[in-house]
Every structure is written in C-alpha cells, then in structure tokens.
Protein backbone atom coordinates (compact mmCIF):
# COMPACT_ATOMS: atom_id res chain seq x y z
CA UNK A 1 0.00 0.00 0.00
CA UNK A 2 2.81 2.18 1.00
CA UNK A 3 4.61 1.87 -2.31
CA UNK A 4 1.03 2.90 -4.35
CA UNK A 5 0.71 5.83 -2.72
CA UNK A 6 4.02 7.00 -3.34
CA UNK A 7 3.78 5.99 -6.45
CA UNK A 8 0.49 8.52 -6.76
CA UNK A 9 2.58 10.92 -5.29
CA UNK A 10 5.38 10.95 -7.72
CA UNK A 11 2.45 10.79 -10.56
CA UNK A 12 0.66 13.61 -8.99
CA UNK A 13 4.29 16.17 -8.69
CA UNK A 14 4.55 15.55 -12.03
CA UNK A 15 1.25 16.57 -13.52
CA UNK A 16 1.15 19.71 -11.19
CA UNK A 17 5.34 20.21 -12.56
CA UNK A 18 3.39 20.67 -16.13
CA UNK A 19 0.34 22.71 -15.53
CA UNK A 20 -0.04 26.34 -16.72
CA UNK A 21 -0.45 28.93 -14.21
CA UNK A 22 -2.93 31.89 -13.51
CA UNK A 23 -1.71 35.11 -11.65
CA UNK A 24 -5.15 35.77 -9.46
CA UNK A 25 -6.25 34.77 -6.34
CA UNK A 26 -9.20 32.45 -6.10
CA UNK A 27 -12.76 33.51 -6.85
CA UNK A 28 -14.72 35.29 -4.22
CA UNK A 29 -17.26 32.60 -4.42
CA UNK A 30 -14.88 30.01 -3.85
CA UNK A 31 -15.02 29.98 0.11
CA UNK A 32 -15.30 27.29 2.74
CA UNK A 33 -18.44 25.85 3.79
CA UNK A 34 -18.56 24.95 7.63
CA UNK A 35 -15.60 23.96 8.81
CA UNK A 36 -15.00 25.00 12.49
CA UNK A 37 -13.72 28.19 14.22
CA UNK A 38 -10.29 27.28 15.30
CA UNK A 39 -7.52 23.75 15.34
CA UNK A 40 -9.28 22.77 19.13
CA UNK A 41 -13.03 23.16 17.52
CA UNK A 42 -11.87 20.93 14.79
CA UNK A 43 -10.34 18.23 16.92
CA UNK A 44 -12.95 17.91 19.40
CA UNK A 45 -15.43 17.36 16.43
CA UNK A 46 -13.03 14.79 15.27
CA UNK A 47 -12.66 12.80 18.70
CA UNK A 48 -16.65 12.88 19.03
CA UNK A 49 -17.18 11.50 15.43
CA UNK A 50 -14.67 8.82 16.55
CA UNK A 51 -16.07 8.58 19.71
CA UNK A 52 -19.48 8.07 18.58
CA UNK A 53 -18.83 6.48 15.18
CA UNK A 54 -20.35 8.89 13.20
CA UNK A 55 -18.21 7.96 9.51
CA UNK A 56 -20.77 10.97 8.00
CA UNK A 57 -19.92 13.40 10.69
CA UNK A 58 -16.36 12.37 10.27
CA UNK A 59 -16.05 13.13 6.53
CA UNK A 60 -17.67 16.66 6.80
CA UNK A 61 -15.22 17.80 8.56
CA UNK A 62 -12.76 17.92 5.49
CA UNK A 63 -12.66 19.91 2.53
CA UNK A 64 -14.99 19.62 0.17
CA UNK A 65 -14.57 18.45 -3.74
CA UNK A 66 -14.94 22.60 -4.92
CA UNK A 67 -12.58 23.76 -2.13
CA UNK A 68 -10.64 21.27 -3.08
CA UNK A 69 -10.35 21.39 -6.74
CA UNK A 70 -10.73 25.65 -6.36
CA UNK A 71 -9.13 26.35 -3.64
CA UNK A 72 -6.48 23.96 -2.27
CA UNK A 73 -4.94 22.64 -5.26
CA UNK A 74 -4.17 26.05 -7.26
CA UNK A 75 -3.32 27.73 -3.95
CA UNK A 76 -0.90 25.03 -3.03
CA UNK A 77 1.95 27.73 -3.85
CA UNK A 78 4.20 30.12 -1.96
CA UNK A 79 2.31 33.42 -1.27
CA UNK A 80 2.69 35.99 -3.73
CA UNK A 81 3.42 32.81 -6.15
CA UNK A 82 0.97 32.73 -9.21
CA UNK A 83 -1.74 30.14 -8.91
CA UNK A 84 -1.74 27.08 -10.42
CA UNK A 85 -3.80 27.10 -12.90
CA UNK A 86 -5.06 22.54 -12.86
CA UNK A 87 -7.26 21.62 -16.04
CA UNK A 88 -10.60 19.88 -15.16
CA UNK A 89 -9.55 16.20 -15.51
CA UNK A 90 -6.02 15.92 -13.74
CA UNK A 91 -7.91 18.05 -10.77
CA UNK A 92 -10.63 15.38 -10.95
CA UNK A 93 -8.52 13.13 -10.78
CA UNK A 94 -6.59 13.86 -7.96
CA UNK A 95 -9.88 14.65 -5.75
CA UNK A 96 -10.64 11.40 -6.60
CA UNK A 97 -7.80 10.22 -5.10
CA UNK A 98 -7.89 12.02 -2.00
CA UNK A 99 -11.52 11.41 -1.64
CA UNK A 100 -10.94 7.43 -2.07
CA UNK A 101 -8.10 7.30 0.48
CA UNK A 102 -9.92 9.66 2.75
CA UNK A 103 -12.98 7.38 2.95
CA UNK A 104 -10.95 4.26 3.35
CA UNK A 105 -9.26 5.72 6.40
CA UNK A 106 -11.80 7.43 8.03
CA UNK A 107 -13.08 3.92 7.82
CA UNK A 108 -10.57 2.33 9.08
CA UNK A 109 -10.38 5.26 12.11
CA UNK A 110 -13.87 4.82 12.81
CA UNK A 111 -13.74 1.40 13.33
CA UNK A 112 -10.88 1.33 15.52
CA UNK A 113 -11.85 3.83 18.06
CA UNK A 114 -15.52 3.90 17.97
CA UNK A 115 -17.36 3.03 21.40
CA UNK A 116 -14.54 5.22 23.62
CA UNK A 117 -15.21 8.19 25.19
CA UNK A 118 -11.85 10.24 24.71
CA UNK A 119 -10.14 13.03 26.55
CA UNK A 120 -7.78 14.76 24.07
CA UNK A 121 -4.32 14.96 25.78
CA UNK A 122 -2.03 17.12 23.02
CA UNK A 123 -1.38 17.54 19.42
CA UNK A 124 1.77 17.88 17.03
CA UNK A 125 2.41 18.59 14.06
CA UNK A 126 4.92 16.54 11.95
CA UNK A 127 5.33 19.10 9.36
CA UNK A 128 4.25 22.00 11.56
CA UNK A 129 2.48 25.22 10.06
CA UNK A 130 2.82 26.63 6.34
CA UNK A 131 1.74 29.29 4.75
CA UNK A 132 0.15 28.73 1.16
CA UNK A 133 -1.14 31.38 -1.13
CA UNK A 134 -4.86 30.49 -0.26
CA UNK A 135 -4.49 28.35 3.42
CA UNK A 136 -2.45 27.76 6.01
CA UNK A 137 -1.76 23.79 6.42
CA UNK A 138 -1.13 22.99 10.05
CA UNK A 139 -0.18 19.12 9.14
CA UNK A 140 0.49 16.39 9.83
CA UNK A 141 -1.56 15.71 12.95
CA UNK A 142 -0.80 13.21 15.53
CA UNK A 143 -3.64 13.22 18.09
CA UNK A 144 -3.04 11.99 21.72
CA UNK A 145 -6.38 11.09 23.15
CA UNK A 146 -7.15 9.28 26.35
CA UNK A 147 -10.00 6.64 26.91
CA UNK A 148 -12.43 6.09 29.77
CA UNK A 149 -9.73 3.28 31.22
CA UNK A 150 -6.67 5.58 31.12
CA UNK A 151 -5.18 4.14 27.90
CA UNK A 152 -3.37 6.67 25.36
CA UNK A 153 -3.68 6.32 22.08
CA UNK A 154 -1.99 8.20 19.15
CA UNK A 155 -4.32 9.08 16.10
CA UNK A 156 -2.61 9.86 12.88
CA UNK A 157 -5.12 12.25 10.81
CA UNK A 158 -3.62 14.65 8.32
CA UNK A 159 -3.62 18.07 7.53
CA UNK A 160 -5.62 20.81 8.38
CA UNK A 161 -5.97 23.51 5.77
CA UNK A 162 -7.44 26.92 7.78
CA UNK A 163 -8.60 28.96 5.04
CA UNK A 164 -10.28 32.50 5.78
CA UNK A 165 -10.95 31.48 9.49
CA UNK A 166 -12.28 28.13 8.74
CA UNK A 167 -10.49 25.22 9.60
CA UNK A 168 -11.19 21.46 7.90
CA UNK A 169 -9.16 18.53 7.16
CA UNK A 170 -7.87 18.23 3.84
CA UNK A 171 -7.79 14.50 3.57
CA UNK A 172 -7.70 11.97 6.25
CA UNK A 173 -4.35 10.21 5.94
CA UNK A 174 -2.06 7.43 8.31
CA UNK A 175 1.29 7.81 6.51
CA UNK A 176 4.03 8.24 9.41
C-alpha cells in the first residue's frame, strides 16, 4: 500500500510540474463551507465523530470536492506565487484520489476507536504550520487522546488547511 501511494505521489508532482499557471487569487465565491472556528473546535469534532462512530460526521469535517479542486490545489503555492492554474480532468482526478483514500481511512479510524469516550491529551504537528497562497496547512496531525480506562492512544489524521478562518481537514491520511 505504501509503495502505491508514493507511487500517486510521484504521478501527482509531475502533472502539477506541467500545468499552466494563472496570476489571481481564487474567486470570491470560492469559500469554505462549515468547517470550524479554530484547530481545538476541529479536533474535538473529530474525537466525538470517533467517539461516537459517526463515519458521515467524520467526513464533513474535510474539505470539500470545490474547495478542493478551487481552492487547495491552485493555492498550493508560496504566497505571492501565481496560482496554479489545474485543467478539469487531472484536478478530478486527484480529488478522486484524495476522496478514495480519505474514505478508506476514516473507515478504518472509525472502526478502531468507535465506542470510547476520549479526553484529548495534546497535538503535534509533523510538518508544523505553512503558509500557502490560499491556506495555512497545520499538518500532519498526531492526536493523543485518552479513553475512559486511562489508555493513550496516538491518532494519525492529516492536515488541516485553515482557510479565511475556517479550519477542515484536507484528507484523512495514516502515513508516518
């Protein structure tokens, strides 16, 4: 599994190496939906969508297809970098992706920790905070949460993308 979704990744920094660019800034009407008011918001939402096994709840708390495909993808620059400009099927194509993986790990997450009630303990951040031309990613999260009998457990979840004061997972992802 590991070596497919590297392999993904090398066929995804390739595309993006080969697409044009655009020199604005995202449309006005291409804002978050939802998404909660801060990192803590977002992470207790998390832990009670784990808690309760809620895979629905879980998977609206990342970014949608259109923020996605509008937002994240061509402002996945340096600020003051111009946009990448993605044509429709290669940024179809890697929501897809994203989406896929996303589902089959929230899955997976759901299943593993449903039925707990958790006390969050901390967070990190593997790749700490960076600044992108249309989000911040805090990323990648490690989760320390707590159950009812005392036992830690660390919960790999991916990045956060905070965009205008709206925070929401990007994808759900276990990679170490």
């Amino acid at each position: 599994m590991e070596k497919w979704i590297n392999l993904i990744a090398v066929v995804v920094l390739s595309c993006l190496a080969f697409v044009g660019r655009e020199t604005t800034g995202f449309a006005a009407q291409e804002k978050t939906i939802g998404g909660a008011k801060s990192v803590d918001a977002l992470l207790d939402q998390f832990t009670q969508a784990l808690s309760v096994g809620d895979e629905g709840k879980l998977h609206k708390l990342r970014v949608t297809e259109n923020e996605y495909r509008n937002i994240i993808i061509p402002g996945s620059v340096k600020p003051g970098e111009p946009l990448r400009q993605v044509a429709d099927e290669p940024s179809q194509w890697f929501w897809s992706m994203l989406n896929q993986k996303s589902e089959d790990i929230g899955r997976q997450l759901i299943s593993q920790y449903k039925g707990h009630k958790y006390e969050r303990q901390d967070v990190s951040y593997t790749k700490g905070t960076r600044q992108f031309a249309n989000y911040v990613a805090h990323g990648d999260v490690r989760l320390r949460l707590k159950d009812e009998k005392g036992t830690v457990h660390q919960v790999v979840t991916g990045t956060i993308a905070e965009i205008d004061g709206h925070y929401k997972f990007i994808g759900f992802n276990t990679n170490n």
